[in-house]
PDB file of N, CA and C in Angstrom:
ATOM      1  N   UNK A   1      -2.242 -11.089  30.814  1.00  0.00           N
ATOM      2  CA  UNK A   1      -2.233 -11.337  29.387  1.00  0.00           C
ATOM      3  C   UNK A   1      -1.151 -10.464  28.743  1.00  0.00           C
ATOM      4  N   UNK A   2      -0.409 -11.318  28.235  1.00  0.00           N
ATOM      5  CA  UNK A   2       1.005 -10.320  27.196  1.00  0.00           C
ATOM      6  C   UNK A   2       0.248  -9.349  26.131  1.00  0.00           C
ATOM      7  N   UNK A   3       0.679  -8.243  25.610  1.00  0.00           N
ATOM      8  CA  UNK A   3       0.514  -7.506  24.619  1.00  0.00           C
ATOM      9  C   UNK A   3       1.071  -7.705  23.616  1.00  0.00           C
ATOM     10  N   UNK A   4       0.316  -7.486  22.354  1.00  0.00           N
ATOM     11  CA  UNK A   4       1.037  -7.275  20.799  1.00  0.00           C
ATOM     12  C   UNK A   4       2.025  -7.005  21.228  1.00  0.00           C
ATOM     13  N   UNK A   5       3.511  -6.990  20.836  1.00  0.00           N
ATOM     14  CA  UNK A   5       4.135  -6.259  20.443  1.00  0.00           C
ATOM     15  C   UNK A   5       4.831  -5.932  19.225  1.00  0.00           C
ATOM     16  N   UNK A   6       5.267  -4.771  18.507  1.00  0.00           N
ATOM     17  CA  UNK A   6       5.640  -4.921  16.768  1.00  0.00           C
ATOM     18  C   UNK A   6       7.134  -3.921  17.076  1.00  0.00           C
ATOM     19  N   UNK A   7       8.085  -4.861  17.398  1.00  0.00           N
ATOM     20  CA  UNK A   7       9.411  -4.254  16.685  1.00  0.00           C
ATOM     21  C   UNK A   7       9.579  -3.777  15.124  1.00  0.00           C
ATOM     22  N   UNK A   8      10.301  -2.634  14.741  1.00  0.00           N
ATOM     23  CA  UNK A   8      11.093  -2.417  13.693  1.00  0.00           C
ATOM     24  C   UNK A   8      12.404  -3.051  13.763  1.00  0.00           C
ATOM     25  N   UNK A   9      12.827  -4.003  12.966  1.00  0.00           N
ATOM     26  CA  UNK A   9      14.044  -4.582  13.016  1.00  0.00           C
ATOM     27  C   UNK A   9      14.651  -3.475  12.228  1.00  0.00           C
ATOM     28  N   UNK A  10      16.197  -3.023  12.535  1.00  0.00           N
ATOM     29  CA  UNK A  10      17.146  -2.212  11.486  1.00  0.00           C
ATOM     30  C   UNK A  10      17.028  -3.085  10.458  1.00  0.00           C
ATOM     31  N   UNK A  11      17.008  -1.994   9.470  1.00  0.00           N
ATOM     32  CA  UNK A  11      17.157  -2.580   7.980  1.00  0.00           C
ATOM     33  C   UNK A  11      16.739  -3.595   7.781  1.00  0.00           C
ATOM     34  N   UNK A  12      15.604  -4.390   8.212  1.00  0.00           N
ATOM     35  CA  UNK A  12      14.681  -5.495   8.206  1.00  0.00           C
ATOM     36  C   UNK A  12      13.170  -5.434   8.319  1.00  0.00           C
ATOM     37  N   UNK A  13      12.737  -6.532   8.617  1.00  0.00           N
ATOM     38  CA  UNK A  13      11.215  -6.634   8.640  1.00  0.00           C
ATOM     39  C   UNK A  13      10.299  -5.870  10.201  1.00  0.00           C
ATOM     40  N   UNK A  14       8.971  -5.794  10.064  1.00  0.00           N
ATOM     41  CA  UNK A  14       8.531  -5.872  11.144  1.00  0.00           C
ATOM     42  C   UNK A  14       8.191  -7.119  12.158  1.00  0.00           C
ATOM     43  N   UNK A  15       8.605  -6.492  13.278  1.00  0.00           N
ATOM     44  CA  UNK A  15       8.380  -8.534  13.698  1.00  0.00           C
ATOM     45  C   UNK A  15       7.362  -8.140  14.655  1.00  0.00           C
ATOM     46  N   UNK A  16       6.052  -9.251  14.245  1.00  0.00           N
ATOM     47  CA  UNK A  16       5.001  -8.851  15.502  1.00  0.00           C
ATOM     48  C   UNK A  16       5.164  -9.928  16.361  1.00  0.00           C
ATOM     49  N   UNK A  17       5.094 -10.033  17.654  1.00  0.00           N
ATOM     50  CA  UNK A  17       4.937 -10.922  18.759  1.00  0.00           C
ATOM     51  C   UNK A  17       3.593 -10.788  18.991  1.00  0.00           C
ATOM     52  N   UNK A  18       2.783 -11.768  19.010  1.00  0.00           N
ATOM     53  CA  UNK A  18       1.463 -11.770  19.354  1.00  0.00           C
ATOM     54  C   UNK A  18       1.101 -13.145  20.526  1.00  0.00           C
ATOM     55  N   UNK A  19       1.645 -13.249  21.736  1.00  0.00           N
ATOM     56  CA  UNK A  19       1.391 -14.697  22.489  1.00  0.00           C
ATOM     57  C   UNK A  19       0.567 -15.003  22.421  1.00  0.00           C
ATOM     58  N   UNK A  20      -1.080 -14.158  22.595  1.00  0.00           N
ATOM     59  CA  UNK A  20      -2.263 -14.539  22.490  1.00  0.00           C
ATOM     60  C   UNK A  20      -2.887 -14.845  21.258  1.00  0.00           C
ATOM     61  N   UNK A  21      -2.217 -14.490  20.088  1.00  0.00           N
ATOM     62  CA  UNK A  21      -3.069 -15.377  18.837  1.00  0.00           C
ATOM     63  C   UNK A  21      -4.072 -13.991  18.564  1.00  0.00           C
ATOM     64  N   UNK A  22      -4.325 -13.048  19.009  1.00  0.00           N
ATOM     65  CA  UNK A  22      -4.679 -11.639  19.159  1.00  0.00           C
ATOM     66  C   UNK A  22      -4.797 -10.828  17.420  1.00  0.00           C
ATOM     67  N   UNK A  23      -3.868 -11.049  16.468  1.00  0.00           N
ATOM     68  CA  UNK A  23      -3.895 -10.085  15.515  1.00  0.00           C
ATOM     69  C   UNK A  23      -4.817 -11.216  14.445  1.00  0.00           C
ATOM     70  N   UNK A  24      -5.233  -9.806  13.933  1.00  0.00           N
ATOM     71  CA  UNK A  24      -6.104 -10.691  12.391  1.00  0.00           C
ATOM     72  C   UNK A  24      -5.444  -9.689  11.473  1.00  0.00           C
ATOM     73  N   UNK A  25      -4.629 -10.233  10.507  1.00  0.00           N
ATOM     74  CA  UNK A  25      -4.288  -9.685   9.025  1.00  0.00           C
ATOM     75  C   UNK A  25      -4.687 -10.133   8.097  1.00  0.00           C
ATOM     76  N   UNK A  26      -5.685  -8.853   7.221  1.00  0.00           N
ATOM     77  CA  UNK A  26      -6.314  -9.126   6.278  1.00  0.00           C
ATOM     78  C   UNK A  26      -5.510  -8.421   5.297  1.00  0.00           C
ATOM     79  N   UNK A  27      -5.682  -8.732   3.633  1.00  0.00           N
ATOM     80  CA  UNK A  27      -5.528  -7.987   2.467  1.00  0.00           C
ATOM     81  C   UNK A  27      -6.455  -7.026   2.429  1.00  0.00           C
ATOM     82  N   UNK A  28      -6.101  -6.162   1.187  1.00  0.00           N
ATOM     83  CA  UNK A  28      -6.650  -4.960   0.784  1.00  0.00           C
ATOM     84  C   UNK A  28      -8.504  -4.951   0.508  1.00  0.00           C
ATOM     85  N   UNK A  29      -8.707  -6.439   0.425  1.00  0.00           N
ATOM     86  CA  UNK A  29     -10.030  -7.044   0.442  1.00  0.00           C
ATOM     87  C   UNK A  29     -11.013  -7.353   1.053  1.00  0.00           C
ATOM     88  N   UNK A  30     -10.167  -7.263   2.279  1.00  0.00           N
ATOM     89  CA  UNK A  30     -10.709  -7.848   3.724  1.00  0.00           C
ATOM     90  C   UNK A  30     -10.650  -9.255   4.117  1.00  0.00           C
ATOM     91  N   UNK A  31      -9.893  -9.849   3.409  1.00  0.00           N
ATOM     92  CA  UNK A  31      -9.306 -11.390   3.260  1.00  0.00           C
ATOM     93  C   UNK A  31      -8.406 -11.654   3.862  1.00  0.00           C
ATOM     94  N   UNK A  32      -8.917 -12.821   5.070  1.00  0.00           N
ATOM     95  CA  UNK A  32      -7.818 -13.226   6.548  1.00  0.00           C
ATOM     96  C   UNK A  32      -6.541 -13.580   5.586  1.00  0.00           C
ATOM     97  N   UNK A  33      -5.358 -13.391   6.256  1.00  0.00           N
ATOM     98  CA  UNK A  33      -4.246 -15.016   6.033  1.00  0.00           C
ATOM     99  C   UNK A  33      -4.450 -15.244   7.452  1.00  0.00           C
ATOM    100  N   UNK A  34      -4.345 -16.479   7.224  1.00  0.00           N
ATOM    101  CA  UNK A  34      -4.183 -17.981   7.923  1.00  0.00           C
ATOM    102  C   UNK A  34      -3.230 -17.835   9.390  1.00  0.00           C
ATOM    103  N   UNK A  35      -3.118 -17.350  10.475  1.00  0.00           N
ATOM    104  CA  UNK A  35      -2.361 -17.348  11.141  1.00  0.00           C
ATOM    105  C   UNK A  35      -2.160 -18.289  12.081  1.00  0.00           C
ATOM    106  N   UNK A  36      -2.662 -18.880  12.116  1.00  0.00           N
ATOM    107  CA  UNK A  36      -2.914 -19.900  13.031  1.00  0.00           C
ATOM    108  C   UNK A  36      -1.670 -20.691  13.553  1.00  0.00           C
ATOM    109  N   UNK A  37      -1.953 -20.822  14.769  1.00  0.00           N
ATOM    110  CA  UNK A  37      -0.481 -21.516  15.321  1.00  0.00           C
ATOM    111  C   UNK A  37       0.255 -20.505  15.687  1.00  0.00           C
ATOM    112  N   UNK A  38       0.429 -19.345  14.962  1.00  0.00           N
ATOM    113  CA  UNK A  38       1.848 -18.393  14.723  1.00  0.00           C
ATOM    114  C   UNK A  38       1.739 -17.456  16.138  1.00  0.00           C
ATOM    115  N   UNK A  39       2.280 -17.667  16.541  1.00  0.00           N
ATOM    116  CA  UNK A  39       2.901 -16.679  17.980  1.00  0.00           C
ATOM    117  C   UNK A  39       3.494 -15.450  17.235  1.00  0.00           C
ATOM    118  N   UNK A  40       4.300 -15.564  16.161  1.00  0.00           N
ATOM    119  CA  UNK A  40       4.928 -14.369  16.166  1.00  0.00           C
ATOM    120  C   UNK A  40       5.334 -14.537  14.623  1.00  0.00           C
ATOM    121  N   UNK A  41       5.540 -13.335  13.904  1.00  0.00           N
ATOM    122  CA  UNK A  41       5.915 -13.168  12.410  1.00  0.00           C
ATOM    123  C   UNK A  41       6.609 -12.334  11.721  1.00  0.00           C
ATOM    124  N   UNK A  42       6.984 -12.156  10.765  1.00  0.00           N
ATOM    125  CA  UNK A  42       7.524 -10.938  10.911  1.00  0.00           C
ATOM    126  C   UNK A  42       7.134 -10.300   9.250  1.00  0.00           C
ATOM    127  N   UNK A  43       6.813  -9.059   8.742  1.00  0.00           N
ATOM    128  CA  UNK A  43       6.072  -8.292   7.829  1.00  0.00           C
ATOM    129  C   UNK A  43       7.396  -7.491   6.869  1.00  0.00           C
ATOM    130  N   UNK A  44       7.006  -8.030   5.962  1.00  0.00           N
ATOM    131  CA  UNK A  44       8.266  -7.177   4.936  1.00  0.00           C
ATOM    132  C   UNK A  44       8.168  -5.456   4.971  1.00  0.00           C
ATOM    133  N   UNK A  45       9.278  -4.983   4.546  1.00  0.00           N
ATOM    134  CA  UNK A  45       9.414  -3.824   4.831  1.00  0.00           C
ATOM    135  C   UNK A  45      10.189  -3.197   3.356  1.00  0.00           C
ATOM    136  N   UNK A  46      10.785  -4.110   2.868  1.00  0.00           N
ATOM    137  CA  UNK A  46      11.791  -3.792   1.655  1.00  0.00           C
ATOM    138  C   UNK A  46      10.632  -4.137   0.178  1.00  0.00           C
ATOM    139  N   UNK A  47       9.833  -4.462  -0.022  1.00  0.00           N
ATOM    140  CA  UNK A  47       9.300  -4.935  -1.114  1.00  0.00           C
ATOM    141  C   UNK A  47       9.473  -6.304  -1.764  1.00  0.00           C
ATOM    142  N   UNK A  48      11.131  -6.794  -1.447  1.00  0.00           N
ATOM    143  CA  UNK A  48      11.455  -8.152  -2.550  1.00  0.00           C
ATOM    144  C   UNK A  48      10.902  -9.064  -2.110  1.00  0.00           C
ATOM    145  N   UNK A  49      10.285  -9.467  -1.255  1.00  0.00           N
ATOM    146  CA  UNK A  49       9.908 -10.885  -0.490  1.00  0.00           C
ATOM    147  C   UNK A  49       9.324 -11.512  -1.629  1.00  0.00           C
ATOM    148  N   UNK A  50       9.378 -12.534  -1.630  1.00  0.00           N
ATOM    149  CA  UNK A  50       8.381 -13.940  -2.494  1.00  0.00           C
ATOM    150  C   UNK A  50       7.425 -14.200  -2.154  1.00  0.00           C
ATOM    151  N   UNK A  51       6.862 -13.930  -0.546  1.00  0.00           N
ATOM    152  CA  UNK A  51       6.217 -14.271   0.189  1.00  0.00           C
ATOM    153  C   UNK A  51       5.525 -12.989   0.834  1.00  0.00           C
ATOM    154  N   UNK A  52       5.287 -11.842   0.330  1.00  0.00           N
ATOM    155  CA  UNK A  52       4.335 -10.835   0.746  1.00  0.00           C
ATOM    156  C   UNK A  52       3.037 -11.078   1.486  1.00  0.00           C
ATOM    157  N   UNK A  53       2.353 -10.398   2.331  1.00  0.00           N
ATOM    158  CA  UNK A  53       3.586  -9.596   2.993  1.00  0.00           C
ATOM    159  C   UNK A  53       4.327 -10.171   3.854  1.00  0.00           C
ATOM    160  N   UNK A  54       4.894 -11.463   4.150  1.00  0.00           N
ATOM    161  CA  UNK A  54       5.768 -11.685   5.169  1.00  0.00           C
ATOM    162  C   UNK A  54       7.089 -11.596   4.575  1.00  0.00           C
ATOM    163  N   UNK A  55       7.769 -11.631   5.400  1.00  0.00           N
ATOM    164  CA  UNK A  55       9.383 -11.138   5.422  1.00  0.00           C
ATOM    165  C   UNK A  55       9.765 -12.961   4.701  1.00  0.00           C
ATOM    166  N   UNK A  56      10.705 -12.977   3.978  1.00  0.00           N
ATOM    167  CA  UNK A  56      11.238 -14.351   4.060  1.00  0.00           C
ATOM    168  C   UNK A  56      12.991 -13.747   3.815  1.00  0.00           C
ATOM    169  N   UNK A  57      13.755 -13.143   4.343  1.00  0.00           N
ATOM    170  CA  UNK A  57      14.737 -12.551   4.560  1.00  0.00           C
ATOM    171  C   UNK A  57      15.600 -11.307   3.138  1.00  0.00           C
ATOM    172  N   UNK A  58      15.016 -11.353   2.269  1.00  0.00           N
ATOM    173  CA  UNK A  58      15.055 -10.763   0.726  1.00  0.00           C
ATOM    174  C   UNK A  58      15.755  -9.429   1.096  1.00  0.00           C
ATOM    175  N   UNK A  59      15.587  -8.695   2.398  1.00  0.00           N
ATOM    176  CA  UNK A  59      16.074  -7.138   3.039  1.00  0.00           C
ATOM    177  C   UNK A  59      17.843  -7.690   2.658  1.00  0.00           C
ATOM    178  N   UNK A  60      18.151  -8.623   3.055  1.00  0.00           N
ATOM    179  CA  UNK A  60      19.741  -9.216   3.300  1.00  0.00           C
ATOM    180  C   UNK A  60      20.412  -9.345   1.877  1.00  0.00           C
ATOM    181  N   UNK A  61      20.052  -9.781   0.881  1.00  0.00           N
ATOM    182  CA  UNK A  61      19.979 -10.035  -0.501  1.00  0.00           C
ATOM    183  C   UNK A  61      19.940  -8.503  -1.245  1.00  0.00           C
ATOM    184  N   UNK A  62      19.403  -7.775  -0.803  1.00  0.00           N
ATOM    185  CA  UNK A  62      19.220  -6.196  -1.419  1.00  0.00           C
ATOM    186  C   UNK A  62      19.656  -5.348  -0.695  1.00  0.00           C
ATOM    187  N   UNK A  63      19.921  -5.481   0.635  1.00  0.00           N
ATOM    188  CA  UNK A  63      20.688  -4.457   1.207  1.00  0.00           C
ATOM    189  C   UNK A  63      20.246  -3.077   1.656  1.00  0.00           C
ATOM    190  N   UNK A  64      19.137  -3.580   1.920  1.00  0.00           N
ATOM    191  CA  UNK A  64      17.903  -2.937   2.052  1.00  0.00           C
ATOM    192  C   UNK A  64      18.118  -1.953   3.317  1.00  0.00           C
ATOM    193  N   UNK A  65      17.856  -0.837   3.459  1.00  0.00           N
ATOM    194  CA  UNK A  65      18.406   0.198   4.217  1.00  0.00           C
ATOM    195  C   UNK A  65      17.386   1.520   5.238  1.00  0.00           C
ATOM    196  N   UNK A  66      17.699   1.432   5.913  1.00  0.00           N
ATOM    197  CA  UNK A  66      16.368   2.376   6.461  1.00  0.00           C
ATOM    198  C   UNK A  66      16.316   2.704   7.590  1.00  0.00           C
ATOM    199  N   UNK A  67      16.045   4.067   7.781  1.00  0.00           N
ATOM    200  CA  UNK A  67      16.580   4.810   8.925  1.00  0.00           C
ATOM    201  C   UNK A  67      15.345   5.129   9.833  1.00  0.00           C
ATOM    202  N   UNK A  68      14.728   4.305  10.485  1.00  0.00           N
ATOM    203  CA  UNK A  68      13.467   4.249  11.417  1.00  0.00           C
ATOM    204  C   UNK A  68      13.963   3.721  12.895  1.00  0.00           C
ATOM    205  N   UNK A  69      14.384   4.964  13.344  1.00  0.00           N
ATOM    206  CA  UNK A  69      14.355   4.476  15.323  1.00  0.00           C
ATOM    207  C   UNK A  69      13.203   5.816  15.520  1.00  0.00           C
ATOM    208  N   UNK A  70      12.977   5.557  16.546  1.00  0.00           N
ATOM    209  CA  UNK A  70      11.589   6.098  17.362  1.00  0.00           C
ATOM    210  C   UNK A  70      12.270   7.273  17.814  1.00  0.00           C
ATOM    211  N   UNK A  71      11.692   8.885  17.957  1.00  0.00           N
ATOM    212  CA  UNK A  71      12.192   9.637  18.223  1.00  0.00           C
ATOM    213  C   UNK A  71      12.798  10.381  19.646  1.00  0.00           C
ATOM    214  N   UNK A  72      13.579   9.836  20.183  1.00  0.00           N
ATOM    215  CA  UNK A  72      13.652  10.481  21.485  1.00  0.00           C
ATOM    216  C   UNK A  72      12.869  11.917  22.253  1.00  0.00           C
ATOM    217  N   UNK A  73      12.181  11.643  23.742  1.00  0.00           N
ATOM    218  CA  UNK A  73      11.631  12.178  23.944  1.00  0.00           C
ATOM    219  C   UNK A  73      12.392  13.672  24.317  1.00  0.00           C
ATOM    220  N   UNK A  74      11.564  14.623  23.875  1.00  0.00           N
ATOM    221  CA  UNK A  74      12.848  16.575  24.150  1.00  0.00           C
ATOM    222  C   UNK A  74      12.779  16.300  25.848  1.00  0.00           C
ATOM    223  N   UNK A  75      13.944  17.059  25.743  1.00  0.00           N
ATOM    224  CA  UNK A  75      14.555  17.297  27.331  1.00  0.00           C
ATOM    225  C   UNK A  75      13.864  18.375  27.830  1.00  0.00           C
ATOM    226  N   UNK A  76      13.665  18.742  28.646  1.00  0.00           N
ATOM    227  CA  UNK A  76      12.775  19.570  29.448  1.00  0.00           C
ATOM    228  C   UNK A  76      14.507  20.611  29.706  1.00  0.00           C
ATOM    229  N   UNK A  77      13.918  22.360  29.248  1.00  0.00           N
ATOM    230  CA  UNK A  77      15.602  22.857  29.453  1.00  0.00           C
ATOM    231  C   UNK A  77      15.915  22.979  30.928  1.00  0.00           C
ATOM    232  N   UNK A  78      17.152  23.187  30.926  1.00  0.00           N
ATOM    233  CA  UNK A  78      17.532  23.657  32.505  1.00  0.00           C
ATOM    234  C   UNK A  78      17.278  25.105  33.073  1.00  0.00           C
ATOM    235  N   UNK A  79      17.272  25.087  33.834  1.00  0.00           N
ATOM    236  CA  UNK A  79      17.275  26.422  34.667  1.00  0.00           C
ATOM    237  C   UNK A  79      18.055  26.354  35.946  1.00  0.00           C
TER     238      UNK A  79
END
């Protein structure tokens, strides 16, 4: 069985891959959206979307900017 997976796109959305149909996203309410069908999606990150929370490309339009890579693991020193 494949795993979630949730990229950070640069300066873009989050994109979840879900093969198994696996995630439930609710609002602040506890209220599903509809995922159905969707293998994979991707979650705004910039605020402008029309379509909150999904991404509908609005990061490209604003120029939306953001400095999130994952932190490399410390080097063990030499001796």
């Amino acid at each position: 069985m494949s795993q979630v997976r949730i990229t950070v796109r640069p300066n873009g959305s989050l994109r979840i891959d879900d093969p198994n149909s696996l995630v439930e996203l609710v609002d602040a309410e506890g209220n599903k959206y509809d995922l159905t069908g969707k293998t994979a999606f991707s979650l705004c990150r910039c605020g402008a979307s029309a379509n909150r929370p999904f991404c509908d490309g609005s990061h490209k339009t604003i120029n939306f900017q953001a400095n999130d890579l994952a932190p490399k693991a410390a080097q063990p020193p030499s001796v």
